[in-house]
Protein backbone atom coordinates (compact mmCIF):
# COMPACT_ATOMS: atom_id res chain seq x y z
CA UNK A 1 -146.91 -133.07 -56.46
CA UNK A 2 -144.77 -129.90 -56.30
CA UNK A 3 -146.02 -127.06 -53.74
CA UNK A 4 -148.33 -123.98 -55.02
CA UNK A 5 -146.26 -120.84 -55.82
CA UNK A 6 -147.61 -117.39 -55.14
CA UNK A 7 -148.92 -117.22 -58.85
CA UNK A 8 -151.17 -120.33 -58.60
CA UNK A 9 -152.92 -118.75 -55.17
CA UNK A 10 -153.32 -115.44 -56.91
CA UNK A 11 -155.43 -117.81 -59.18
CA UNK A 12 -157.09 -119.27 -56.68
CA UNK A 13 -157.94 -116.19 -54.59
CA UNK A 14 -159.57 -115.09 -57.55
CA UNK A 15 -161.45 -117.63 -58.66
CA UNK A 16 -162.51 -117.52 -54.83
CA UNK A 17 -163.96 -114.11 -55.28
CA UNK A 18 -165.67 -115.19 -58.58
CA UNK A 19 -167.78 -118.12 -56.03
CA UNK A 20 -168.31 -115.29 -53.65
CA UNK A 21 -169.78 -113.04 -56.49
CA UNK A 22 -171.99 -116.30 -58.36
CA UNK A 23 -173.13 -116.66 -54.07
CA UNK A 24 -173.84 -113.47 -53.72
CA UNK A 25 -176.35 -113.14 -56.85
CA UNK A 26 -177.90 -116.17 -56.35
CA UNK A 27 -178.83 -115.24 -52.81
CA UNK A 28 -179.61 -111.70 -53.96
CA UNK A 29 -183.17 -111.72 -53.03
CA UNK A 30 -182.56 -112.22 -49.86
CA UNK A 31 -179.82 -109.82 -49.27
CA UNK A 32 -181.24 -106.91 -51.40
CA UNK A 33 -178.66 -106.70 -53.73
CA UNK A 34 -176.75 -108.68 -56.25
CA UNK A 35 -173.02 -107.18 -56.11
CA UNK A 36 -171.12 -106.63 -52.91
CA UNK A 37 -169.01 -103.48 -52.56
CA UNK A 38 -165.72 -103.73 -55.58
CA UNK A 39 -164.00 -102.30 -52.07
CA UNK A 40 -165.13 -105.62 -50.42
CA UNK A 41 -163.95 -107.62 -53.35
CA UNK A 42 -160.76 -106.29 -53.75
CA UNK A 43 -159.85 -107.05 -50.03
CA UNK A 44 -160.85 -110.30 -50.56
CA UNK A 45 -158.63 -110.90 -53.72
CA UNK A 46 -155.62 -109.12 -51.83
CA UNK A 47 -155.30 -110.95 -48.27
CA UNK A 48 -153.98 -114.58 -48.41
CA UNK A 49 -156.43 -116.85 -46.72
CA UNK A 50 -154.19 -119.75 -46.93
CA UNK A 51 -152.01 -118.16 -44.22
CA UNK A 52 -155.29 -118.06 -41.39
CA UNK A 53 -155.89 -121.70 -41.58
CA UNK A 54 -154.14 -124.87 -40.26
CA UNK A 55 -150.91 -125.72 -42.47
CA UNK A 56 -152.76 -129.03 -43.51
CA UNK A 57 -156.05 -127.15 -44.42
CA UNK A 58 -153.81 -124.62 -46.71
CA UNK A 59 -154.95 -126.11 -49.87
CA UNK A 60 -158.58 -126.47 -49.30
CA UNK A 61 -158.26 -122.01 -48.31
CA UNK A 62 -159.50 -120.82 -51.20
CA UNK A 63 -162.68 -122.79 -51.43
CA UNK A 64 -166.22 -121.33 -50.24
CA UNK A 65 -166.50 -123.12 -47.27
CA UNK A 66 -165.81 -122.82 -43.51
CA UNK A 67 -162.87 -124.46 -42.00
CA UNK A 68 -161.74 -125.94 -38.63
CA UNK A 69 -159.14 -124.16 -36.99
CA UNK A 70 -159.12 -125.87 -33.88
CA UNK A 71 -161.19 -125.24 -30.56
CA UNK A 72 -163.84 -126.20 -31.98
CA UNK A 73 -163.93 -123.24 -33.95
CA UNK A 74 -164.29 -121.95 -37.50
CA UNK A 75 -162.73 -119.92 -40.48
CA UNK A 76 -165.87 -118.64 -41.72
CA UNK A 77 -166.98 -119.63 -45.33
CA UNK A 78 -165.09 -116.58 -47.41
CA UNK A 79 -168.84 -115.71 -48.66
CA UNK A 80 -170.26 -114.51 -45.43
CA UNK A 81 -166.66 -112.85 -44.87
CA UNK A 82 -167.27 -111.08 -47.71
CA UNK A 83 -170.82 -110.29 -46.97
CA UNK A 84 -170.64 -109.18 -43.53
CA UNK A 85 -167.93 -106.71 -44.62
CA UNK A 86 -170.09 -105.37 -47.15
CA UNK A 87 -173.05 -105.13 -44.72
CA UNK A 88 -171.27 -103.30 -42.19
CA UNK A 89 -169.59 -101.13 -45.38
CA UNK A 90 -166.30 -99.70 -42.83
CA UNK A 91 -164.72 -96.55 -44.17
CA UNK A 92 -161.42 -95.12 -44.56
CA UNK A 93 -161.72 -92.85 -41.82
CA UNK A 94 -163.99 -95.28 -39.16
CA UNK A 95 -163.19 -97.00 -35.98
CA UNK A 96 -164.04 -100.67 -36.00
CA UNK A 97 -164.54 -103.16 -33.07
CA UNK A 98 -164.57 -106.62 -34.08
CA UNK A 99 -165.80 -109.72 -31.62
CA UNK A 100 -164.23 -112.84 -32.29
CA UNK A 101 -160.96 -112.68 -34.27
CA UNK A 102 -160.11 -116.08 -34.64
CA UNK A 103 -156.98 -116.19 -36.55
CA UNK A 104 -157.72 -112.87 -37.97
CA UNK A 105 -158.50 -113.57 -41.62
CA UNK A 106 -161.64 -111.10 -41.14
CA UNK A 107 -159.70 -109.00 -38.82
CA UNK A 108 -157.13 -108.47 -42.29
CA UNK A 109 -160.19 -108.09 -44.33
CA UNK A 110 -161.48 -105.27 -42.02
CA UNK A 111 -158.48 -103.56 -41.96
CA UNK A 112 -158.11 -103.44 -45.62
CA UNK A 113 -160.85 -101.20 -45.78
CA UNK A 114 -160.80 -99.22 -42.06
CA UNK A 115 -158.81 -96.89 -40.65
CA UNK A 116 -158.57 -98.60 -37.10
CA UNK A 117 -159.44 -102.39 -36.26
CA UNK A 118 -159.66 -103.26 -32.47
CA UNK A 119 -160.47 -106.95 -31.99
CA UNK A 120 -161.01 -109.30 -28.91
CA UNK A 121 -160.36 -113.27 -28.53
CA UNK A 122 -161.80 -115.38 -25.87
CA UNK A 123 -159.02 -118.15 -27.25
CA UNK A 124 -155.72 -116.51 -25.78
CA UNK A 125 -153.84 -118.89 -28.31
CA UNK A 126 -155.94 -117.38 -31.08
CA UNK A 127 -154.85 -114.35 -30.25
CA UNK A 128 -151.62 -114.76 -30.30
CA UNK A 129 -151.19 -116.26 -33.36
CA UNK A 130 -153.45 -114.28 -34.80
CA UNK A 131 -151.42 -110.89 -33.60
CA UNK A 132 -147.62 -112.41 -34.58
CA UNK A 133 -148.93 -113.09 -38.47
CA UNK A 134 -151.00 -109.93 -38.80
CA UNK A 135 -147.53 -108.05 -37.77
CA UNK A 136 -145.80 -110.34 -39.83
CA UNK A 137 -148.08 -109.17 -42.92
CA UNK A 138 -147.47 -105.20 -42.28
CA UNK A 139 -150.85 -104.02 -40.63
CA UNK A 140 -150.35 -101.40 -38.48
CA UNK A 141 -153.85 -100.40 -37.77
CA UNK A 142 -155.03 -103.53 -36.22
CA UNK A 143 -154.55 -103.97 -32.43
CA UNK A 144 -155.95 -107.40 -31.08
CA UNK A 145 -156.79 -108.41 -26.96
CA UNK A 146 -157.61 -111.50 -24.94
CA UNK A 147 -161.15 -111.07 -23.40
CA UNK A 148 -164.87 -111.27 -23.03
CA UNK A 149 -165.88 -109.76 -26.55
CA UNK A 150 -169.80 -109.60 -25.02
CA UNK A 151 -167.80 -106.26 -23.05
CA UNK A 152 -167.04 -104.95 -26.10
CA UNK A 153 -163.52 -102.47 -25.62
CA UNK A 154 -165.16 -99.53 -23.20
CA UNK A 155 -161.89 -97.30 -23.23
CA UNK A 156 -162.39 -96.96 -27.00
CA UNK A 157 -165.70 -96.23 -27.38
CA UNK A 158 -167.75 -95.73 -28.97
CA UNK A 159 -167.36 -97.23 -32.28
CA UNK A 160 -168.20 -96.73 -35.88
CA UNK A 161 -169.04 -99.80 -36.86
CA UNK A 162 -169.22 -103.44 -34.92
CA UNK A 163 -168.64 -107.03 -36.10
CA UNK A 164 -169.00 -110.02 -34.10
CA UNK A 165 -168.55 -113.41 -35.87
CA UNK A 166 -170.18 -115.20 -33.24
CA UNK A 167 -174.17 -115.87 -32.38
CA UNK A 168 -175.96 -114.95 -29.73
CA UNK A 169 -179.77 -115.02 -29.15
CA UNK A 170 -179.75 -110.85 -28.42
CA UNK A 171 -176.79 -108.45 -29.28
CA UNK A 172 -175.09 -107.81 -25.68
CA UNK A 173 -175.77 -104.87 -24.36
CA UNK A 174 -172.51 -103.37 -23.73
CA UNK A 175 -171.83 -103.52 -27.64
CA UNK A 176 -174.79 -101.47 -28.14
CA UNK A 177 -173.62 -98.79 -25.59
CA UNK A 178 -170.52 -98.45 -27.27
CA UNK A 179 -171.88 -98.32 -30.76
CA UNK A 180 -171.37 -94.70 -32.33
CA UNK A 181 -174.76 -92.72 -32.56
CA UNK A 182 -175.40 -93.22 -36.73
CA UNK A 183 -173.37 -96.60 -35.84
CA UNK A 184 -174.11 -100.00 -37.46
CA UNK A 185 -173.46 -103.75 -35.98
CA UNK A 186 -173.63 -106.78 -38.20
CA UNK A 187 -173.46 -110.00 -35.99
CA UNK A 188 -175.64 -113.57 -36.35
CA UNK A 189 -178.72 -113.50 -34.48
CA UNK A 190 -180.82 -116.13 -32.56
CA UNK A 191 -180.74 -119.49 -31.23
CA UNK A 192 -178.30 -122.49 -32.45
CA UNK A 193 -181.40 -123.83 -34.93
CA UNK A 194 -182.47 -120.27 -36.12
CA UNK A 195 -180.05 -117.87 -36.34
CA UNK A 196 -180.37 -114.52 -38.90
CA UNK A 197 -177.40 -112.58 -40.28
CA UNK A 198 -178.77 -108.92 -38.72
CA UNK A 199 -177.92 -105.46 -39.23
CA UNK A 200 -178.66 -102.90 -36.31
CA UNK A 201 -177.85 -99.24 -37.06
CA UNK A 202 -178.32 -96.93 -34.40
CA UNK A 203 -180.42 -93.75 -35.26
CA UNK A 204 -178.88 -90.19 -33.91
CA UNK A 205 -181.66 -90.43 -31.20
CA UNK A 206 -180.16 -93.85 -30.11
CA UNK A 207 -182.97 -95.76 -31.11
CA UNK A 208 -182.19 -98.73 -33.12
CA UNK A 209 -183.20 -100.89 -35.94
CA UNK A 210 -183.02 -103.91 -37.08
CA UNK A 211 -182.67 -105.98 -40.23
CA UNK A 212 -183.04 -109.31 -40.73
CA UNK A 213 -180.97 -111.03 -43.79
CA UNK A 214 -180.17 -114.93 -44.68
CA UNK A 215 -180.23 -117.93 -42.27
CA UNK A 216 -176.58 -118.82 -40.61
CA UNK A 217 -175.12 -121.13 -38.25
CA UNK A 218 -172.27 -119.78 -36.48
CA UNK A 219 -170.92 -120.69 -33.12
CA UNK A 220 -172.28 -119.20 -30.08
CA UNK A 221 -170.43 -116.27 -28.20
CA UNK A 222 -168.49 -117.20 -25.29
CA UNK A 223 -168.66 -114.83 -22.46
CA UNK A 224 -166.51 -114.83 -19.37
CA UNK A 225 -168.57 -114.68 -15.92
């Protein structure tokens, strides 16, 4: 069988996005709302999953599903990329911290749509492959580190908005400290058999609250002590 050209994952990528959209109004009760942000969706058609996932994996990319990507970790399935992107809603003119970069398909997706992307790996390999083909693809607002992402990035603080694609049964303190007064954090809540996609924005008074969305399983946040 010959190899895909651009034109076929241009298909794909779309047809993608049209799953993402058929998941998000089925599970619109639960998430308030039946469309995600066009803004959200156009990212989403744009940045070449295929490229964030093992070369063997490549073809299966464009399906909604997670997918291994080794270290026991995941690609997350493309509709809760496209959902926690929406939920957190970054702007052109926002700083955005993001835990867990992975290969940095979501770090692409959040830089499609912010004006500056900071994002920390636990996995230094991640991180390095992650920073070579983000480079490679021409994003210049996107700087990535090895680390403990439960620290959050304290000399750039605070931040507009914060994304971790990991669980944890609380959100770590430190990421609430450096969350932007008016700030919002979108991260998977609770233990490994009941964990809540959950929105905290931070009031001007630094009070916070909290929204609880869909059921997830994501894997847990790995801290350094």
């Amino acid at each position: 069988m010959k190899p895909m050209n651009e034109s076929h994952l241009v298909i794909l990528r779309r047809h993608m996005v049209e799953m993402v959209a058929i998941h998000a109004d089925l599970a619109s009760d639960e998430i308030g709302r039946a469309l995600l942000d066009e803004r959200v969706m156009a990212a989403m058609r744009k940045v070449p999953r295929h490229l964030f996932v093992p070369a063997p994996l490549a073809p299966y990319a464009y399906q909604d599903a997670p997918l291994p990507i080794g270290f026991n970790k995941t690609i997350s399935q493309p509709f809760i990329v496209a959902l926690m992107t929406d939920l957190l809603s970054p702007q052109p003119s926002e700083k955005v911290l993001e835990v867990g970069t992975g290969l940095g398909y979501q770090t692409a997706i959040l830089a499609e749509l912010a004006g500056q992307v900071r994002s920390i790996e636990i996995v230094e390999e991640f991180a390095g492959v992650a920073r070579e083909l983000l480079q490679q693809l021409g994003y210049a607002n996107i700087e990535i580190r090895e680390g403990d992402g439960s620290r959050g990035w304290r000399e750039h603080a605070p931040f507009d908005k914060i994304l971790v694609s990991a669980a944890a049964d609380k959100v770590p303190a430190a990421l609430l400290e450096q969350l932007k007064l008016g700030g919002r954090l979108v991260m998977p809540v609770g233990p490994e058999e009941m964990q809540h996609l959950t929105v905290i924005e931070k009031g001007a008074n630094g009070q916070t609250g909290v929204r609880e969305l869909l059921p997830v399983r994501f894997g847990r946040l790995e801290t350094i002590t």
